[in-house]
C-alpha atoms as a PDB file:
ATOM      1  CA  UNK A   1       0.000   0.000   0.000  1.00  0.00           C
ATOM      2  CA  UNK A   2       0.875   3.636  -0.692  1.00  0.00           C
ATOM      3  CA  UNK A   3       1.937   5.863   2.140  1.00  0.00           C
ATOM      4  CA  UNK A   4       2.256   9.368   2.171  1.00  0.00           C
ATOM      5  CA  UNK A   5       0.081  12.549   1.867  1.00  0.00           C
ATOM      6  CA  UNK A   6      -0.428  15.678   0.044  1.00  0.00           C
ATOM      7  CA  UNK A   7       0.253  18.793   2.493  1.00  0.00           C
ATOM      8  CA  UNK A   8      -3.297  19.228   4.169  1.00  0.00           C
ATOM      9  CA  UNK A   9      -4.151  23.626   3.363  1.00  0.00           C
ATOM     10  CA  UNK A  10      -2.109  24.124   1.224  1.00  0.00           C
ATOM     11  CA  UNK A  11      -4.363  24.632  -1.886  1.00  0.00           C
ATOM     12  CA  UNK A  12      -8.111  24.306  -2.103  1.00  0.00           C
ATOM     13  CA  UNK A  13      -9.363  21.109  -3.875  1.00  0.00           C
ATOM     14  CA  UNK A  14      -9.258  21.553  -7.637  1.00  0.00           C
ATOM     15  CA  UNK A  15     -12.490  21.661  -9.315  1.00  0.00           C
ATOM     16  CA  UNK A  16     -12.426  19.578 -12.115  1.00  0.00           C
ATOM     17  CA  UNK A  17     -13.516  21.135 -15.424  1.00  0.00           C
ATOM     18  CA  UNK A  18     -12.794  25.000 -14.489  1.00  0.00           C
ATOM     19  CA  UNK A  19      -8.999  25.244 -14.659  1.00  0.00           C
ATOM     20  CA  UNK A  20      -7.946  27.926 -17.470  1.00  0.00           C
ATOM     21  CA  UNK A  21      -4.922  25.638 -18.063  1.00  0.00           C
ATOM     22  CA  UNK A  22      -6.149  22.328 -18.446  1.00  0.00           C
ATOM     23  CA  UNK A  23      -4.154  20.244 -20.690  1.00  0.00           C
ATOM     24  CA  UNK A  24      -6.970  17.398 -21.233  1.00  0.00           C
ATOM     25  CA  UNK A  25      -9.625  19.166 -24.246  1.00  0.00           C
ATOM     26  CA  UNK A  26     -12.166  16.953 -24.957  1.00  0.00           C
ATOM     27  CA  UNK A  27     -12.359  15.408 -28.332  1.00  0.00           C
ATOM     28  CA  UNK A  28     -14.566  16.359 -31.225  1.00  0.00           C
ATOM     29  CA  UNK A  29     -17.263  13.451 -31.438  1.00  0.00           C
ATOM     30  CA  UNK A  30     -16.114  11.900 -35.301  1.00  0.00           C
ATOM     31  CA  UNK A  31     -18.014  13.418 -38.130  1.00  0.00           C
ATOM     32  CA  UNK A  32     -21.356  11.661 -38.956  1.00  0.00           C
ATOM     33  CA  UNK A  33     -20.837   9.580 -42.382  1.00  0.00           C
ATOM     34  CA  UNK A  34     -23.005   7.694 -45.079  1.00  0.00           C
ATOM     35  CA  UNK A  35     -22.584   4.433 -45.218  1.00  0.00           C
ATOM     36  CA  UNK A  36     -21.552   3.415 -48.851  1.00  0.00           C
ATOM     37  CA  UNK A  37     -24.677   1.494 -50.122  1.00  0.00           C
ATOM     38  CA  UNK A  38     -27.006   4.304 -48.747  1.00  0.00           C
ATOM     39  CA  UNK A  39     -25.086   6.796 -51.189  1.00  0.00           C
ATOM     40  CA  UNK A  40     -27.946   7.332 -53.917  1.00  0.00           C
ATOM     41  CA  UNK A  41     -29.734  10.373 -54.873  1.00  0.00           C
ATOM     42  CA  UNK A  42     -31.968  10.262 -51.710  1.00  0.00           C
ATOM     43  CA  UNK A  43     -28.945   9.959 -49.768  1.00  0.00           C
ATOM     44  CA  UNK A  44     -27.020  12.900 -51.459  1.00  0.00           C
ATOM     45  CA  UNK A  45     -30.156  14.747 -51.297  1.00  0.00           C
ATOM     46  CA  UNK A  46     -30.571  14.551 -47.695  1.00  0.00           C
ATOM     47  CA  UNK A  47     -27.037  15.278 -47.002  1.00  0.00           C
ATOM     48  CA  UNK A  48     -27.176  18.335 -48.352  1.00  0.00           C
ATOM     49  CA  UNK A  49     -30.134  19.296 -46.540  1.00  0.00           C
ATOM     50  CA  UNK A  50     -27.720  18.327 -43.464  1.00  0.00           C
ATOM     51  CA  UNK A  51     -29.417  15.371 -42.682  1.00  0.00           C
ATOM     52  CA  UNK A  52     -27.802  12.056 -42.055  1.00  0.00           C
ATOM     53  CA  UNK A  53     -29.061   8.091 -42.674  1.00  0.00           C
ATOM     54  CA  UNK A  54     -26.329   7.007 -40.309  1.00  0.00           C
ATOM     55  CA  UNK A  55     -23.760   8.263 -37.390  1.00  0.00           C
ATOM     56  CA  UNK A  56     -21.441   6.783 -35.470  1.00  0.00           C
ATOM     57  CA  UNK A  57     -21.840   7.193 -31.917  1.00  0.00           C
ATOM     58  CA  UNK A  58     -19.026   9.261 -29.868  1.00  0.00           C
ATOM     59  CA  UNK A  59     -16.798   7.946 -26.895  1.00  0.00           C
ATOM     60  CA  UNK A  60     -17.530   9.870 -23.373  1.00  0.00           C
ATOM     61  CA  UNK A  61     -16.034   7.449 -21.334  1.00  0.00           C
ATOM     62  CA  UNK A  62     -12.306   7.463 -23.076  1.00  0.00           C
ATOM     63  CA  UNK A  63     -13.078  11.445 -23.669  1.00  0.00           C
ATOM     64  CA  UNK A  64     -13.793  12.062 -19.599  1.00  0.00           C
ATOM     65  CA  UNK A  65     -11.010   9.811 -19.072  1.00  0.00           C
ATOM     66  CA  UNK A  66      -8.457  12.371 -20.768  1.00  0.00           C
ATOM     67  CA  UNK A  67      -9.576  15.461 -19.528  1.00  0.00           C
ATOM     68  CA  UNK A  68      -9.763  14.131 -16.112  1.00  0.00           C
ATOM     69  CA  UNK A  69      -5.969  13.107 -16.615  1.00  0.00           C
ATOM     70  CA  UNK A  70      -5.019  16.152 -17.812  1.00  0.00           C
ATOM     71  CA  UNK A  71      -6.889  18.452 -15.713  1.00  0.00           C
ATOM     72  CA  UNK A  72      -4.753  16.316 -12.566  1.00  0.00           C
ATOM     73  CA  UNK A  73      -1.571  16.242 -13.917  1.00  0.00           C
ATOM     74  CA  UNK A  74      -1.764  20.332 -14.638  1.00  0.00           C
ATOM     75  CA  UNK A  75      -3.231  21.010 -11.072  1.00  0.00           C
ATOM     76  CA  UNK A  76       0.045  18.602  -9.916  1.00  0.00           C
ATOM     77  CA  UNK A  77       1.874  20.592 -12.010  1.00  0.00           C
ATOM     78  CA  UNK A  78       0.638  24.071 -10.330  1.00  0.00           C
ATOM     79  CA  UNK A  79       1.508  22.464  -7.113  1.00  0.00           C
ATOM     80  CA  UNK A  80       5.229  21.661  -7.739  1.00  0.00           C
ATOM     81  CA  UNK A  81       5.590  25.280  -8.874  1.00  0.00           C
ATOM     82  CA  UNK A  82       3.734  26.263  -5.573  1.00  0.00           C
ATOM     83  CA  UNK A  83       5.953  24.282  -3.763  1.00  0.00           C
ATOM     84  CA  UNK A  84       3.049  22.621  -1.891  1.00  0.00           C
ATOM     85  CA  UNK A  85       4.474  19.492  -3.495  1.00  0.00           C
ATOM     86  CA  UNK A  86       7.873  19.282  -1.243  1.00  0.00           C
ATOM     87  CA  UNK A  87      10.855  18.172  -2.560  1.00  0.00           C
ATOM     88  CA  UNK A  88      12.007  15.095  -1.189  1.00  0.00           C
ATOM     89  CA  UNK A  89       8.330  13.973   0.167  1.00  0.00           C
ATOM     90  CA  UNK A  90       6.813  10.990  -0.717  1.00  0.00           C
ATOM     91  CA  UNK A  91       3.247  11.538  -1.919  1.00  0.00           C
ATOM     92  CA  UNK A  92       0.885   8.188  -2.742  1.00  0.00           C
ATOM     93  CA  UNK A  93      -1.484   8.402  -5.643  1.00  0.00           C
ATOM     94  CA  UNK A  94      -4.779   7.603  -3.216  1.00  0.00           C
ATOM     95  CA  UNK A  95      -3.965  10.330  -0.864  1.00  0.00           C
ATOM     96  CA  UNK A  96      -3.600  12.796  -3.698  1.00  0.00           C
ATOM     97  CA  UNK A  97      -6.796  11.742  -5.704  1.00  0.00           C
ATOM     98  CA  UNK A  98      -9.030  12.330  -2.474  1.00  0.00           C
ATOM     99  CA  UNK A  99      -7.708  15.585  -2.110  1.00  0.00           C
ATOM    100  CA  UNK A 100      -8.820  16.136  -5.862  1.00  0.00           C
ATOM    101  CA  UNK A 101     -12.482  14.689  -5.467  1.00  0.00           C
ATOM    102  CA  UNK A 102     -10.780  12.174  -7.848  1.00  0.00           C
ATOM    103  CA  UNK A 103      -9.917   8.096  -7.972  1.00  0.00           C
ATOM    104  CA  UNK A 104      -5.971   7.243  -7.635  1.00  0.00           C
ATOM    105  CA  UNK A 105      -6.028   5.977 -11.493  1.00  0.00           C
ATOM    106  CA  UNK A 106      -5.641   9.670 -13.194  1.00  0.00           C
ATOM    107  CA  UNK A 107      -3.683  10.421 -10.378  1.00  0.00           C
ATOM    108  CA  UNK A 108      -0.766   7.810 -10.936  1.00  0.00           C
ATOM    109  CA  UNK A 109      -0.936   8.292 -14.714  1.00  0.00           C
ATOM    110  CA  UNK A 110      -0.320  11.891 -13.800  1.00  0.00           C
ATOM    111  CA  UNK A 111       2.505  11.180 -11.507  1.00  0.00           C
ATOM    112  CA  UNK A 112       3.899   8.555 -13.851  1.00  0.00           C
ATOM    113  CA  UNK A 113       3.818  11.240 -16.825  1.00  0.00           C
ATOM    114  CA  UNK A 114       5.924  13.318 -14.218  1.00  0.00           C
ATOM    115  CA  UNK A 115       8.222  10.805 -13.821  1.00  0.00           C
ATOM    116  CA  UNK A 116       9.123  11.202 -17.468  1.00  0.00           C
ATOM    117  CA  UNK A 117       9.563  14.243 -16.973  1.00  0.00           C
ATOM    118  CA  UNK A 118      11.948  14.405 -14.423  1.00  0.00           C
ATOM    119  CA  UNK A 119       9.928  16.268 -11.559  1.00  0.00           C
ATOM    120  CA  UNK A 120       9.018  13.050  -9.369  1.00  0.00           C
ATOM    121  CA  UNK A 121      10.418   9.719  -9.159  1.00  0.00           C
ATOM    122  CA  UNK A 122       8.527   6.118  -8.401  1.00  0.00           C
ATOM    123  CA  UNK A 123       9.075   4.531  -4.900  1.00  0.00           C
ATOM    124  CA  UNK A 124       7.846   1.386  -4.945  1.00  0.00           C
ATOM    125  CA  UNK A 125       4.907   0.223  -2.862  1.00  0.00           C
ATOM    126  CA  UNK A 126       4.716   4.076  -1.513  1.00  0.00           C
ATOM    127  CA  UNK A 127       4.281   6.522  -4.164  1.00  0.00           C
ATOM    128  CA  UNK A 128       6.154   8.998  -5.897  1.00  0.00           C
ATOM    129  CA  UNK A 129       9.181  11.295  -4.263  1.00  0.00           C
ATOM    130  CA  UNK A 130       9.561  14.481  -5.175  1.00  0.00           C
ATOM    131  CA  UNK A 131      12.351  15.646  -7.184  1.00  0.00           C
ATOM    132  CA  UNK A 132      15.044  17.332  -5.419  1.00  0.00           C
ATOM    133  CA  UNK A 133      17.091  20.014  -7.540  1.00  0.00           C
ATOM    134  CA  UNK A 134      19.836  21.994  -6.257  1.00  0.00           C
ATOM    135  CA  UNK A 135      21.051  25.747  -7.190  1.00  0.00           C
ATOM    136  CA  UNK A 136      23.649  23.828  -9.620  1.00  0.00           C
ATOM    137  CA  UNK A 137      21.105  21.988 -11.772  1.00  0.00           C
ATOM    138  CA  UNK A 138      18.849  25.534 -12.082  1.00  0.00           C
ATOM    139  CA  UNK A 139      22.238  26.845 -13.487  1.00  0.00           C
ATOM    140  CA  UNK A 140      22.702  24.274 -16.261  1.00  0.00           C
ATOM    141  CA  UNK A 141      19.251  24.746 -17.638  1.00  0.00           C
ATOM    142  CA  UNK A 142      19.727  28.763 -17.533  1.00  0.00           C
ATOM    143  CA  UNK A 143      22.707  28.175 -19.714  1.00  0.00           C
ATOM    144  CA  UNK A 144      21.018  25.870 -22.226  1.00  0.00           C
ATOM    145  CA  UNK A 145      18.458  27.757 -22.501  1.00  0.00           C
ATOM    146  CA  UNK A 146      20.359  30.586 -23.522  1.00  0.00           C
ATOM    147  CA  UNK A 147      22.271  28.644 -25.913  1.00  0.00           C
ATOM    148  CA  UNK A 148      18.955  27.941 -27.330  1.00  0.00           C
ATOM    149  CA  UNK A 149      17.354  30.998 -27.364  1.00  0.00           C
ATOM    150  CA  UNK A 150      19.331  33.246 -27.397  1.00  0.00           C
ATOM    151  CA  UNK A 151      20.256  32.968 -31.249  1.00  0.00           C
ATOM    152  CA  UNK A 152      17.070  32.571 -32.296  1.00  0.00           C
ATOM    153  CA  UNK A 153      15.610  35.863 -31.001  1.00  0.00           C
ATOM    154  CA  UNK A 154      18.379  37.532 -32.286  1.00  0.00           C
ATOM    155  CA  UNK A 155      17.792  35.699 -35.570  1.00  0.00           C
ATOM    156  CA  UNK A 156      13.902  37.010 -34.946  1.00  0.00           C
ATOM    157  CA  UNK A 157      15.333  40.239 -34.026  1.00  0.00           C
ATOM    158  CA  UNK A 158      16.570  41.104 -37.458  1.00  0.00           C
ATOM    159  CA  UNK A 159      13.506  39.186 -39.692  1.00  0.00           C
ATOM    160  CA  UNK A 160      10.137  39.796 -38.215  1.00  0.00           C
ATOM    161  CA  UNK A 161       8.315  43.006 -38.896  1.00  0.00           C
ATOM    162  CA  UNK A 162       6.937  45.593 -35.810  1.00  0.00           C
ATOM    163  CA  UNK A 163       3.580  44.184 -36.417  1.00  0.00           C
ATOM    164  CA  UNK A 164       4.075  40.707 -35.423  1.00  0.00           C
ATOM    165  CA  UNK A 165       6.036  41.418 -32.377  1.00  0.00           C
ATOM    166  CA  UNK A 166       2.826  43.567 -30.830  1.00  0.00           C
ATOM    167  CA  UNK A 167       0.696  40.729 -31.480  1.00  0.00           C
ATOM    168  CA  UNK A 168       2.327  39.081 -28.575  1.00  0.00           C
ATOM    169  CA  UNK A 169       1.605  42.182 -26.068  1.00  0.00           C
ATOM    170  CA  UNK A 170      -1.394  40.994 -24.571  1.00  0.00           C
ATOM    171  CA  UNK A 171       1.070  37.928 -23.583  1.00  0.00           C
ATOM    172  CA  UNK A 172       3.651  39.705 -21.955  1.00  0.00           C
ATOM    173  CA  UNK A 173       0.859  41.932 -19.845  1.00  0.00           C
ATOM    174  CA  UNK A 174      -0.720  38.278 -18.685  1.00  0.00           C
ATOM    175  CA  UNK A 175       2.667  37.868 -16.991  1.00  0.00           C
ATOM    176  CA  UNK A 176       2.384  41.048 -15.493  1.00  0.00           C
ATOM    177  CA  UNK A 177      -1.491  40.175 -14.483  1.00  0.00           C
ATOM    178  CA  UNK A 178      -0.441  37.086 -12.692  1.00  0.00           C
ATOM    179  CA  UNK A 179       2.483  38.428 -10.841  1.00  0.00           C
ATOM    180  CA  UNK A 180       0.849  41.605  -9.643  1.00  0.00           C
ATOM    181  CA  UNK A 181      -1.256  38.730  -7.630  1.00  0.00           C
ATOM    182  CA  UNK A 182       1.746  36.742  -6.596  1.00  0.00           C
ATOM    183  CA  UNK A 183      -0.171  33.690  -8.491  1.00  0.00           C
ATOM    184  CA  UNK A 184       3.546  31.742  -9.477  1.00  0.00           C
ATOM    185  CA  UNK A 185       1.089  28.662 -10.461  1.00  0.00           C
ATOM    186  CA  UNK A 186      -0.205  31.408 -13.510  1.00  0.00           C
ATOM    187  CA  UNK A 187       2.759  33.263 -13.866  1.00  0.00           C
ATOM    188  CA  UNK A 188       4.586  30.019 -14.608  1.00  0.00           C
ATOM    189  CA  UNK A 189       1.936  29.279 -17.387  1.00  0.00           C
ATOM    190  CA  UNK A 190       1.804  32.567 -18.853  1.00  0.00           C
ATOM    191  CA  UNK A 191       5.756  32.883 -18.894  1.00  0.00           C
ATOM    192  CA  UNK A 192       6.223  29.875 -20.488  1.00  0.00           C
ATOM    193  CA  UNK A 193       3.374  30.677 -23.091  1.00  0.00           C
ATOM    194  CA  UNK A 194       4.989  33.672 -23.901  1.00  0.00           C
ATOM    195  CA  UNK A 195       8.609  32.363 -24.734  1.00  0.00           C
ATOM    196  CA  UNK A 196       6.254  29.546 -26.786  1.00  0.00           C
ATOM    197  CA  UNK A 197       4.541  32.131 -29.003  1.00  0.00           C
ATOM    198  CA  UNK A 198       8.167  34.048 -29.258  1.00  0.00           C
ATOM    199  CA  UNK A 199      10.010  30.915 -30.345  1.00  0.00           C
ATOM    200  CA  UNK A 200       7.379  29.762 -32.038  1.00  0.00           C
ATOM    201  CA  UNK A 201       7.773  32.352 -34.758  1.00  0.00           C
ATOM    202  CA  UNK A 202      10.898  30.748 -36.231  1.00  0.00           C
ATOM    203  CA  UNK A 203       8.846  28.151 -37.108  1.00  0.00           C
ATOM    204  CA  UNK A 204      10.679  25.515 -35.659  1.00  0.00           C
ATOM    205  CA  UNK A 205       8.354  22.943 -34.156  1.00  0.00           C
ATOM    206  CA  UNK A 206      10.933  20.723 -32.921  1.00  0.00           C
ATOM    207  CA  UNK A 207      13.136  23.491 -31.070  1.00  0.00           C
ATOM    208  CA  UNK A 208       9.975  25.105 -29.500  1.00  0.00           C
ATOM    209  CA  UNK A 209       8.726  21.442 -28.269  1.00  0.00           C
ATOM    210  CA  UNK A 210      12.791  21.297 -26.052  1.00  0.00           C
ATOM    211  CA  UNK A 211      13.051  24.599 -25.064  1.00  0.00           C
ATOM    212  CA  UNK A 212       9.491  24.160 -23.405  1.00  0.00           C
ATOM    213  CA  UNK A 213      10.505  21.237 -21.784  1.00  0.00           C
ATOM    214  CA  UNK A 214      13.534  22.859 -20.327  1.00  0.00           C
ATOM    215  CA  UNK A 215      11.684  25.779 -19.638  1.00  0.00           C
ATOM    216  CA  UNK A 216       9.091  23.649 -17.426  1.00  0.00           C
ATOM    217  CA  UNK A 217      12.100  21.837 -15.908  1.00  0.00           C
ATOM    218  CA  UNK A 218      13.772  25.176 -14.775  1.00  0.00           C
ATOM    219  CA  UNK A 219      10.488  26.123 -12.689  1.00  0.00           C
ATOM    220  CA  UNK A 220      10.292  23.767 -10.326  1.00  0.00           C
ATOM    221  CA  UNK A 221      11.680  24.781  -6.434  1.00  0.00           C
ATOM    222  CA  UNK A 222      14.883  24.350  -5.479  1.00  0.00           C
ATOM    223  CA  UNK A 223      15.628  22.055  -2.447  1.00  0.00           C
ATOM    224  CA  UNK A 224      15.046  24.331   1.028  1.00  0.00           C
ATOM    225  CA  UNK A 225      14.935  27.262  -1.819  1.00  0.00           C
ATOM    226  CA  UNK A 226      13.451  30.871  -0.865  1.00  0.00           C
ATOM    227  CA  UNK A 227       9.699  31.523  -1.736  1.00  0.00           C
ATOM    228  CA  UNK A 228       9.441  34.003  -5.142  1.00  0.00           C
ATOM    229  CA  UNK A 229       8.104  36.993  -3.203  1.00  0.00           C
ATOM    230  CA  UNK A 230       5.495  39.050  -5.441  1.00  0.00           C
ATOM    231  CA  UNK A 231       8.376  41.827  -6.404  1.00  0.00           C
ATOM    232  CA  UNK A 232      10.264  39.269  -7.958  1.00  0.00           C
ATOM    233  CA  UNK A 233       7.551  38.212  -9.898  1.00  0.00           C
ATOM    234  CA  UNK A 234       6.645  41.716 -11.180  1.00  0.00           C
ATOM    235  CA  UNK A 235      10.888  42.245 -12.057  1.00  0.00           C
ATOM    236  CA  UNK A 236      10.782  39.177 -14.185  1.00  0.00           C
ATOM    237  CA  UNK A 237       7.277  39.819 -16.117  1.00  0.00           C
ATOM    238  CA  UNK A 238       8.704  43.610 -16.772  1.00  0.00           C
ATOM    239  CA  UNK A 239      11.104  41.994 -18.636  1.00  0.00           C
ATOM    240  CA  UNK A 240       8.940  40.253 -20.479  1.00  0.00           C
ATOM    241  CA  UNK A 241       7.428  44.066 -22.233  1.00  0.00           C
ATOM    242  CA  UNK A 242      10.802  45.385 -22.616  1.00  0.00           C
ATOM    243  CA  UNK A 243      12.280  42.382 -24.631  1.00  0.00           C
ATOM    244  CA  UNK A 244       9.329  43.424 -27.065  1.00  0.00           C
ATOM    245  CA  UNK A 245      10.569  46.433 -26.821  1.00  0.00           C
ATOM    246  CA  UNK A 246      13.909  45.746 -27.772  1.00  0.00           C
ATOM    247  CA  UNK A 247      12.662  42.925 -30.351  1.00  0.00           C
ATOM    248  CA  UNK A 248      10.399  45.580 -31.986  1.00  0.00           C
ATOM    249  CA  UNK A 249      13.235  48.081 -32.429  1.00  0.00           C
ATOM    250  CA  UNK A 250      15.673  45.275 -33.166  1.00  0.00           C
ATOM    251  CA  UNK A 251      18.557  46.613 -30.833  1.00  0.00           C
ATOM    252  CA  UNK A 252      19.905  43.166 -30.568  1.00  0.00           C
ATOM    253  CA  UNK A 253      22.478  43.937 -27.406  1.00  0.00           C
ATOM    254  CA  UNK A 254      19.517  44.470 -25.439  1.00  0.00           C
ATOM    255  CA  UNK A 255      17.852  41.678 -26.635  1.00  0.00           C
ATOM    256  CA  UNK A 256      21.059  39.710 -25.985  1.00  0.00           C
ATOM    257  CA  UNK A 257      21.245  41.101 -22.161  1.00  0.00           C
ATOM    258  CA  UNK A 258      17.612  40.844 -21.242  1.00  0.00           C
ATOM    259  CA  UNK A 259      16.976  37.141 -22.219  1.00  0.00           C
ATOM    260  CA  UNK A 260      20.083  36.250 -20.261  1.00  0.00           C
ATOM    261  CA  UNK A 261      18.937  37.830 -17.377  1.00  0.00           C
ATOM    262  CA  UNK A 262      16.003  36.754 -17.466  1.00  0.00           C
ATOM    263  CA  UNK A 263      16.984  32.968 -17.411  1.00  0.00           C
ATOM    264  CA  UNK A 264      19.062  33.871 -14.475  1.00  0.00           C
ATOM    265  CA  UNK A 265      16.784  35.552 -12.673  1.00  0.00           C
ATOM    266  CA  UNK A 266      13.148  34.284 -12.855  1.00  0.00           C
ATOM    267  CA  UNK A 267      13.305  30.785 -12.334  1.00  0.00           C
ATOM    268  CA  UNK A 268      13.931  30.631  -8.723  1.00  0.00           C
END
């Protein structure tokens, strides 16, 4: 059996089905479809009144399935970045899933997607521990991040118009929303969704997919390490405005110093 809690007050129980992140969409039901011997003129003649002799019938079950996954595994995600989830603590799938209003079976696919990840590992017959990252490891991924991005958005800097930069405002300001609040859980989202949408412009797929993983990997708390107060928060997001700043008037060694220090600095 599974020992181990979640910390009890730490975070309200998540209500399934409202979280503005939630990973787990539910499906489209598939697209109703004539069968082939019913294809005659009647047939044609009622499709295009928008009428149907036959449909297939949708999938709830696998559908709720999903969402309910991925609704848990971004709550558990929120909670790492909160730090509620303590690094080094052992926390069992059953214990977690009451908290949630929710069986242990999302909740250990959740974990066990984690665990890919890096953030938690499996302890057999208990649960899952909690990753624990030192001030070392943090460095590493600033630095390969930077590798990363750094040439790109000086690339960017010098190739895409005014116009498409100031598309991405209302991005940067949701960092400032969320850290004006002291929400990390959101800023964390909105930061990340930001550098997405930047990156995401070079029209790499494959380089935006890594540099979100290692930005994901870079947010979660340090062993022991200092709470983000709400000023730190608000530093960070500024940065956010004036690399479009820079980006939009392509001065390139201000892009340059900004996206260094902001690796460096907001992913405490």
């Amino acid at each position: 059996m599974e020992q181990g809690s979640a910390r009890e007050g730490a975070r309200p129980a998540y209500a399934l089905g409202v979280s503005p992140y939630a990973s787990g969409n539910a499906a489209r039901a598939p697209q109703d479809r004539v069968p082939e011997q019913a294809r005659g003129r009647q047939g044609e003649e009622g499709q295009a009144r928008g009428e149907h002799t036959h449909s297939e019938p949708p999938a709830p079950r696998a559908v709720q399935r999903h969402s309910v996954r991925g609704q848990i595994l971004d709550a558990l995600r929120a909670a790492l970045v909160d730090g509620e989830l303590v690094p080094g603590q052992v926390y069992s799938a059953p214990a977690l899933g009451a908290r949630f209003g929710v069986s242990a079976t999302p909740v250990r696919e959740a974990m066990q997607r984690l665990a890919v990840e890096g953030a938690v590992e499996v302890v057999p017959n208990r649960g899952f521990r909690v990753t624990e990252r030192g001030p070392r490891e943090l460095a590493e991924l600033a630095e390969v991040r930077a590798l990363i991005e750094v040439p790109v958005m000086l690339s960017l800097a010098r190739t895409v118009p005014a116009h498409r930069w100031s598309v991405l405002r209302p991005l940067a300001e949701a960092t400032v929303a969320a850290a004006a609040v002291g929400d990390r859980a959101a800023y964390a989202e909105s930061d990340r969704a930001f550098h997405r949408a930047v990156l995401t412009l070079s029209g790499n797929e494959q380089l935006v997919t890594v540099a979100d993983e290692l930005h994901r990997r870079s947010q979660w708390p340090l062993v022991a390490g200092p709470v983000t107060r709400r000023a730190e928060l608000l530093a960070d997001a500024a940065e956010h405005t004036a690399l479009l700043d820079a980006l939009i008037a392509q001065d390139l060694t201000v892009v340059q110093a900004l996206v260094r220090e902001h690796f460096n600095g907001a992913d405490r």
